[in-house]
N, C-alpha and C. Protein backbone atom coordinates (compact mmCIF):
# COMPACT_ATOMS: atom_id res chain seq x y z
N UNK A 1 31.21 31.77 -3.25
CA UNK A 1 30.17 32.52 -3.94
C UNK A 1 29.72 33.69 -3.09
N UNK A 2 29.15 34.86 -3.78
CA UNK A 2 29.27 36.11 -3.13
C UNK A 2 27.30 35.47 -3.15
N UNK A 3 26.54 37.14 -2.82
CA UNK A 3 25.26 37.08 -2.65
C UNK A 3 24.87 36.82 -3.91
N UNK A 4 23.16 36.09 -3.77
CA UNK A 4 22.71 35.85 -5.34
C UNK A 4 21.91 36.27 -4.94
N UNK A 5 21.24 36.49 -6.30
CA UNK A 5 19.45 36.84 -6.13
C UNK A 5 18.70 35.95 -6.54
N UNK A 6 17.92 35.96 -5.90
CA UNK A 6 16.99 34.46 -5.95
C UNK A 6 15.14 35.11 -5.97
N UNK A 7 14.56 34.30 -6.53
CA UNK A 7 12.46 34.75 -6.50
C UNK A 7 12.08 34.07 -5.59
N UNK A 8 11.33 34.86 -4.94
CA UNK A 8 10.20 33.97 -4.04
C UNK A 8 9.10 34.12 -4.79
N UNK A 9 8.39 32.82 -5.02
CA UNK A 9 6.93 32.83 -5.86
C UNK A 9 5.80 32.42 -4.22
N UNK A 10 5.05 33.98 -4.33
CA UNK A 10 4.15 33.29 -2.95
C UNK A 10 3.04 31.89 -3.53
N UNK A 11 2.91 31.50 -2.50
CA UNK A 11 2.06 30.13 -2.29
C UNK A 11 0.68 30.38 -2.79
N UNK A 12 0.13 32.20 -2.54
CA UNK A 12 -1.15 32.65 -2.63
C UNK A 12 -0.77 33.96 -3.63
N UNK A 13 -1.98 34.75 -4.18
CA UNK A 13 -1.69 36.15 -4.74
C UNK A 13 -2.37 36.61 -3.63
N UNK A 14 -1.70 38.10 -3.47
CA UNK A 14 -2.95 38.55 -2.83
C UNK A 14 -4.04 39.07 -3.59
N UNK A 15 -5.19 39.68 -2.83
CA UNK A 15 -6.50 40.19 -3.02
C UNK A 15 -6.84 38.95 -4.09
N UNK A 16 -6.30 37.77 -4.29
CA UNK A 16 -7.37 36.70 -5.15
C UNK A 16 -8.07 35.52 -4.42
N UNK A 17 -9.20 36.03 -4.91
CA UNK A 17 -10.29 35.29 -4.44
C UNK A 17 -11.27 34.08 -5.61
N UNK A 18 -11.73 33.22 -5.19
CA UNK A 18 -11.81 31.80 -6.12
C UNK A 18 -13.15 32.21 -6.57
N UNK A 19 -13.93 33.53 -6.88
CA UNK A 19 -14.54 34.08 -7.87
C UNK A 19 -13.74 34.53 -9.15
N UNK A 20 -12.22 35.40 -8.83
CA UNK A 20 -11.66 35.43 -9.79
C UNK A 20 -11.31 34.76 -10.87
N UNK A 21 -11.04 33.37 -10.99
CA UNK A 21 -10.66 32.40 -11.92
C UNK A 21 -11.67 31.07 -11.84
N UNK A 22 -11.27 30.52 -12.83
CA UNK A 22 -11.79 28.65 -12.73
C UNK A 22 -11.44 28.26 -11.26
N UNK A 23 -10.39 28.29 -11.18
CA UNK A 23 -9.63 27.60 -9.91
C UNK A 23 -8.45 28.14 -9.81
N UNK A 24 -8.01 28.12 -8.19
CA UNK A 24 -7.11 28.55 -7.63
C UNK A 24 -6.01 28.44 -8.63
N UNK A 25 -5.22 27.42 -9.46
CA UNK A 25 -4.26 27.26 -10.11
C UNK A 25 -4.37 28.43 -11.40
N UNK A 26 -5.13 29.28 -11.52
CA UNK A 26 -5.10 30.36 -12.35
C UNK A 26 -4.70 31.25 -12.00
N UNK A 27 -4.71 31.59 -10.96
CA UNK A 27 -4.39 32.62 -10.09
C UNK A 27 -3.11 33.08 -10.57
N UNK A 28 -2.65 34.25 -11.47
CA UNK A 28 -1.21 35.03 -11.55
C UNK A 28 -0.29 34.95 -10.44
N UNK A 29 0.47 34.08 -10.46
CA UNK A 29 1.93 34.38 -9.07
C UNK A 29 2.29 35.49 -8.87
N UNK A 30 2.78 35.83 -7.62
CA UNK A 30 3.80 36.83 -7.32
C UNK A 30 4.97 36.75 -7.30
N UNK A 31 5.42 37.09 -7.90
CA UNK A 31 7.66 37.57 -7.21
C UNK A 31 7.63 38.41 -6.30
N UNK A 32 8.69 37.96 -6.02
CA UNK A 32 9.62 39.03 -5.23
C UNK A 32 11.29 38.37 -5.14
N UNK A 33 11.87 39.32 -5.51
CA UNK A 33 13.45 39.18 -5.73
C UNK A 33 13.93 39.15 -4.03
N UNK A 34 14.67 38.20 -3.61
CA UNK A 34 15.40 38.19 -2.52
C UNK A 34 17.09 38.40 -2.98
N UNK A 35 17.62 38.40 -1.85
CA UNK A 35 19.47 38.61 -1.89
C UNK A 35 19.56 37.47 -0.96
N UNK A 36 20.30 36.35 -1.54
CA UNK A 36 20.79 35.29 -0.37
C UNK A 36 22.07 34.74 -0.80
N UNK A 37 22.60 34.28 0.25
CA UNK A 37 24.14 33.37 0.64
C UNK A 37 23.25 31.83 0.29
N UNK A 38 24.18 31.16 -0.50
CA UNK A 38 24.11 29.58 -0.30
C UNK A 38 24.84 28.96 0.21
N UNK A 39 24.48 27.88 0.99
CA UNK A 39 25.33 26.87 1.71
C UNK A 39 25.08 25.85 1.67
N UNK A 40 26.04 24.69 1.56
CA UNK A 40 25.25 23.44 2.09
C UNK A 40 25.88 22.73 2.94
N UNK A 41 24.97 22.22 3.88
CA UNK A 41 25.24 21.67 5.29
C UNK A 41 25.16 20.06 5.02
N UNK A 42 26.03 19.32 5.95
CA UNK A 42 25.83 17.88 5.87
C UNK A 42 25.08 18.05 7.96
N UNK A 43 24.01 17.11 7.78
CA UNK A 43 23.42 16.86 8.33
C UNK A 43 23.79 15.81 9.64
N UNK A 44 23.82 16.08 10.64
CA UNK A 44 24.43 14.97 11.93
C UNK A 44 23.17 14.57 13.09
N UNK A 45 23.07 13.54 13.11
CA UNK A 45 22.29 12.87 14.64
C UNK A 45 22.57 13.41 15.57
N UNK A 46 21.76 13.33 16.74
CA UNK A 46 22.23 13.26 18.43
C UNK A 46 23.03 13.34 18.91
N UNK A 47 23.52 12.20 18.11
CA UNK A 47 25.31 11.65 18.81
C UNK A 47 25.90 12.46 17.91
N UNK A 48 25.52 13.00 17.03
CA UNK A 48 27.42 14.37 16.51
C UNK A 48 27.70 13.03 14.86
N UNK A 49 27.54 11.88 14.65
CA UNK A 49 27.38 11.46 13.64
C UNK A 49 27.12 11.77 12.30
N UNK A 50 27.25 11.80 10.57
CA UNK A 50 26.81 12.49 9.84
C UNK A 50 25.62 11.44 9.43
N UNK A 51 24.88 11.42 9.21
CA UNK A 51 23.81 10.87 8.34
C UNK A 51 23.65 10.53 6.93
N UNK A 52 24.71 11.28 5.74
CA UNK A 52 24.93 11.37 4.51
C UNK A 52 23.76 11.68 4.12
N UNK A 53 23.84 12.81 4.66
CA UNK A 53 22.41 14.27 4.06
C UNK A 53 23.18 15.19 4.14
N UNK A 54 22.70 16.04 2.80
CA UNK A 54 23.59 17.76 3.00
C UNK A 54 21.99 18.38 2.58
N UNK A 55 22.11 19.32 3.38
CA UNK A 55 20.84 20.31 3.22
C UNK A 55 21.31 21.58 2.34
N UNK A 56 20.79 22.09 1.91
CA UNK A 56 20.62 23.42 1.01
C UNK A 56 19.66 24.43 1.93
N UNK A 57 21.02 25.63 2.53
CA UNK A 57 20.60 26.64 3.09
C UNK A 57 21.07 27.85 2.49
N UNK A 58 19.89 28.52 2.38
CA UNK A 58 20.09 30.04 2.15
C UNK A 58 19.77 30.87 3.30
N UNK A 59 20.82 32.02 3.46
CA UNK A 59 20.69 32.99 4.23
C UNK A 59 20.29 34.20 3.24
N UNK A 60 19.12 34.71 3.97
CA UNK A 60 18.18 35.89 3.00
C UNK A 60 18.14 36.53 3.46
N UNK A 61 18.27 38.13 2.95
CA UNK A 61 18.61 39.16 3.70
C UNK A 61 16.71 39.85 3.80
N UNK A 62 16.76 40.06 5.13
CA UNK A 62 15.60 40.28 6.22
C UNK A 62 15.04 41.65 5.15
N UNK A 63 15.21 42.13 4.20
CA UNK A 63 15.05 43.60 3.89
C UNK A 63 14.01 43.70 3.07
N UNK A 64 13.28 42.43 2.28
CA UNK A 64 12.64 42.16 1.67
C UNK A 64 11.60 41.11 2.15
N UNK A 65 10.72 40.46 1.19
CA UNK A 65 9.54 39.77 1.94
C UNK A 65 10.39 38.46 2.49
N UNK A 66 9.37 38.53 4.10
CA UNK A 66 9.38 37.37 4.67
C UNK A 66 9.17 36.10 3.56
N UNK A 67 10.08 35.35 3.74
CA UNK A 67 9.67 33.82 2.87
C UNK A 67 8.77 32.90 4.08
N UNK A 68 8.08 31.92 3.36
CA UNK A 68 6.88 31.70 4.35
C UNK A 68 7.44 29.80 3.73
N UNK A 69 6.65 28.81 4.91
CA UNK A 69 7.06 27.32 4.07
C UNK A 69 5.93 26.84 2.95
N UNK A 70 5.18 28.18 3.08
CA UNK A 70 4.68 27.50 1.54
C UNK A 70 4.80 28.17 0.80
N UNK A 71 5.64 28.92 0.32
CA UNK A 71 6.41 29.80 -0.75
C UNK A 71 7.33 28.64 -1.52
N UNK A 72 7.54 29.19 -2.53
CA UNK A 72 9.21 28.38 -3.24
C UNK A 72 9.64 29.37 -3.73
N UNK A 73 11.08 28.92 -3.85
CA UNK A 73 12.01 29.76 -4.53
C UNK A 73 12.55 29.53 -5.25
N UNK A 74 13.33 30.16 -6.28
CA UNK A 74 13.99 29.65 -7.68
C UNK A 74 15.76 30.41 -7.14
N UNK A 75 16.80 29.63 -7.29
CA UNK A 75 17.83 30.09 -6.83
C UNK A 75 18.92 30.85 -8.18
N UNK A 76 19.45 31.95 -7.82
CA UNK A 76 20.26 32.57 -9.05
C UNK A 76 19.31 33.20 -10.34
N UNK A 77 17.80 33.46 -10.06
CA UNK A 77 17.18 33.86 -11.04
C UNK A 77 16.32 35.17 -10.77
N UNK A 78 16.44 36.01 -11.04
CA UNK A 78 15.65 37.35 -11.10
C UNK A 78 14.14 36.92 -11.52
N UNK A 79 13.50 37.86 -10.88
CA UNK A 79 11.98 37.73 -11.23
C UNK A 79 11.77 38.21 -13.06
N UNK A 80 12.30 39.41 -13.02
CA UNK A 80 12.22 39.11 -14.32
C UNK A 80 13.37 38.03 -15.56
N UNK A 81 13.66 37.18 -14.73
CA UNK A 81 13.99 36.29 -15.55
C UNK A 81 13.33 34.45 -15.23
N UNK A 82 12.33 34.94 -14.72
CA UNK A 82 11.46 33.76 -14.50
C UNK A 82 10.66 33.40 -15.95
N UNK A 83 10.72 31.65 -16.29
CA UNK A 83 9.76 31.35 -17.43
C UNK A 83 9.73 29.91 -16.87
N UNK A 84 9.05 29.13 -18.20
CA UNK A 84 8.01 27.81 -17.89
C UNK A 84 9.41 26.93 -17.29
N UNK A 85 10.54 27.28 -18.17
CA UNK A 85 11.65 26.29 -17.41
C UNK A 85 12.36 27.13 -15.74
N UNK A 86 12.29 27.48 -15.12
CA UNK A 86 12.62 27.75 -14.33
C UNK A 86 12.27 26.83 -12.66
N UNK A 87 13.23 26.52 -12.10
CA UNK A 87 12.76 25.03 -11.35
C UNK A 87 12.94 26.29 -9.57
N UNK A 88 11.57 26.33 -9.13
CA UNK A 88 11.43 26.26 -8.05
C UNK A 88 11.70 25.37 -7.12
N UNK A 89 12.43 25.56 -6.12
CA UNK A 89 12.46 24.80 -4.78
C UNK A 89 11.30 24.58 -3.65
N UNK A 90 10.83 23.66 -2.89
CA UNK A 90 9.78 24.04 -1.23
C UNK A 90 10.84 24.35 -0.55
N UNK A 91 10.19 24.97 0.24
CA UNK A 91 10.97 25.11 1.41
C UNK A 91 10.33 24.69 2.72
N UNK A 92 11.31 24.07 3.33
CA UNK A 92 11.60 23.31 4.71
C UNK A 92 10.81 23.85 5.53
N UNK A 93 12.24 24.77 6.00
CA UNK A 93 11.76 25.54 7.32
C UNK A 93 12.69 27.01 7.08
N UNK A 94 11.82 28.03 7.90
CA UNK A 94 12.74 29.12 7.75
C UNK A 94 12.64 29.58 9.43
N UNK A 95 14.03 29.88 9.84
CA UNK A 95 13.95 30.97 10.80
C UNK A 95 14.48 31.72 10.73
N UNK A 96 14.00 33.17 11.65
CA UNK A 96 14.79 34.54 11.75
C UNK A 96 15.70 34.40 12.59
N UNK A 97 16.62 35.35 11.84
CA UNK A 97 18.23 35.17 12.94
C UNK A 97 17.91 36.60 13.46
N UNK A 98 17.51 36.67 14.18
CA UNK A 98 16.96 38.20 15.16
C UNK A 98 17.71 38.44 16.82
N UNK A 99 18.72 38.97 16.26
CA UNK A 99 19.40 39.30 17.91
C UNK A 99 18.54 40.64 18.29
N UNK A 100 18.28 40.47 19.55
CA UNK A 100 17.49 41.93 20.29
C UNK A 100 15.85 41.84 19.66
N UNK A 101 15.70 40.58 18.58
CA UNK A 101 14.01 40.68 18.44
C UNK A 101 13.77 40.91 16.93
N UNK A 102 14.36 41.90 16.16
CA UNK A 102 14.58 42.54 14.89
C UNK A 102 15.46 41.34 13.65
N UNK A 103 14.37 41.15 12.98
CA UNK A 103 15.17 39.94 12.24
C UNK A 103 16.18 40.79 11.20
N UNK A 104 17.66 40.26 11.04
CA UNK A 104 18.16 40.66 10.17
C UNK A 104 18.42 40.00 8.84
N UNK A 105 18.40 38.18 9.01
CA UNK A 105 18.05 37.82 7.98
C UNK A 105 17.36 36.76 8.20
N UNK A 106 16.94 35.93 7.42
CA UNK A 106 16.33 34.45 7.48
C UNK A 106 17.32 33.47 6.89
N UNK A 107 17.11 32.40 7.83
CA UNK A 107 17.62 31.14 7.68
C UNK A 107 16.57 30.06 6.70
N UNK A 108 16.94 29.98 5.46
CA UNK A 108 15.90 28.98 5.25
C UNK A 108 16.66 27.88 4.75
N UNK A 109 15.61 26.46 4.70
CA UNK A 109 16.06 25.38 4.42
C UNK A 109 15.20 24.94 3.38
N UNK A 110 16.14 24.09 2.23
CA UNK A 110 15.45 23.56 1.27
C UNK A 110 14.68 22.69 1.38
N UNK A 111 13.25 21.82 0.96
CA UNK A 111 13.17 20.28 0.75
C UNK A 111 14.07 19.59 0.26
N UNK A 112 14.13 18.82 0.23
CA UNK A 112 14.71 17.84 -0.54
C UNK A 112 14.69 17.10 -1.95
């Protein structure tokens, strides 16, 4: 599989504040369209062993918003093709793959 595009829905909007709505869960989401590689990894112990876990990693290209671990993402779907069926992922953990300091992309990992 070549690059996909995938949404990050942030965790927060910005500038909303809990005068704006009933409650936080009213709050309008944000997108933002990422470009990522999928992979999936089987998972090994200490000892080099597999565990019979495969993780779901995307590599996201650094050019767009930082993904954060309380963001989710929806994989293969454009922001404007987000609706009520559309299944967001959590995410794990993310790190920057930054040689010399300058991230070029992010490593992120799915929940489970």
């Amino acid at each position: 599989d070549g690059p996909r595009s995938c949404t990050l829905r942030l965790a927060q909007s910005y500038g909303f504040t809990p005068r704006d709505a009933e409650s936080a869960d009213d709050a309008p989401p944000i997108y933002f369209e990422l470009t990522a590689m999928q992979d999936m990894r089987q998972v090994r112990d200490r000892a080099g062993n597999l565990v019979g876990r495969t993780d779901t990693i995307l590599l996201v290209d650094a050019t767009g918003e930082e993904p954060l671990r309380s963001d989710t993402i929806a994989i293969g779907v454009a922001p404007t093709q987000v609706d009520g069926d559309t299944t967001f992922h959590d995410i794990a953990s993310v790190e920057p793959v930054a040689p010399g300091g300058v991230p070029l992309m992010y490593e992120v990992t799915l929940a489970d």
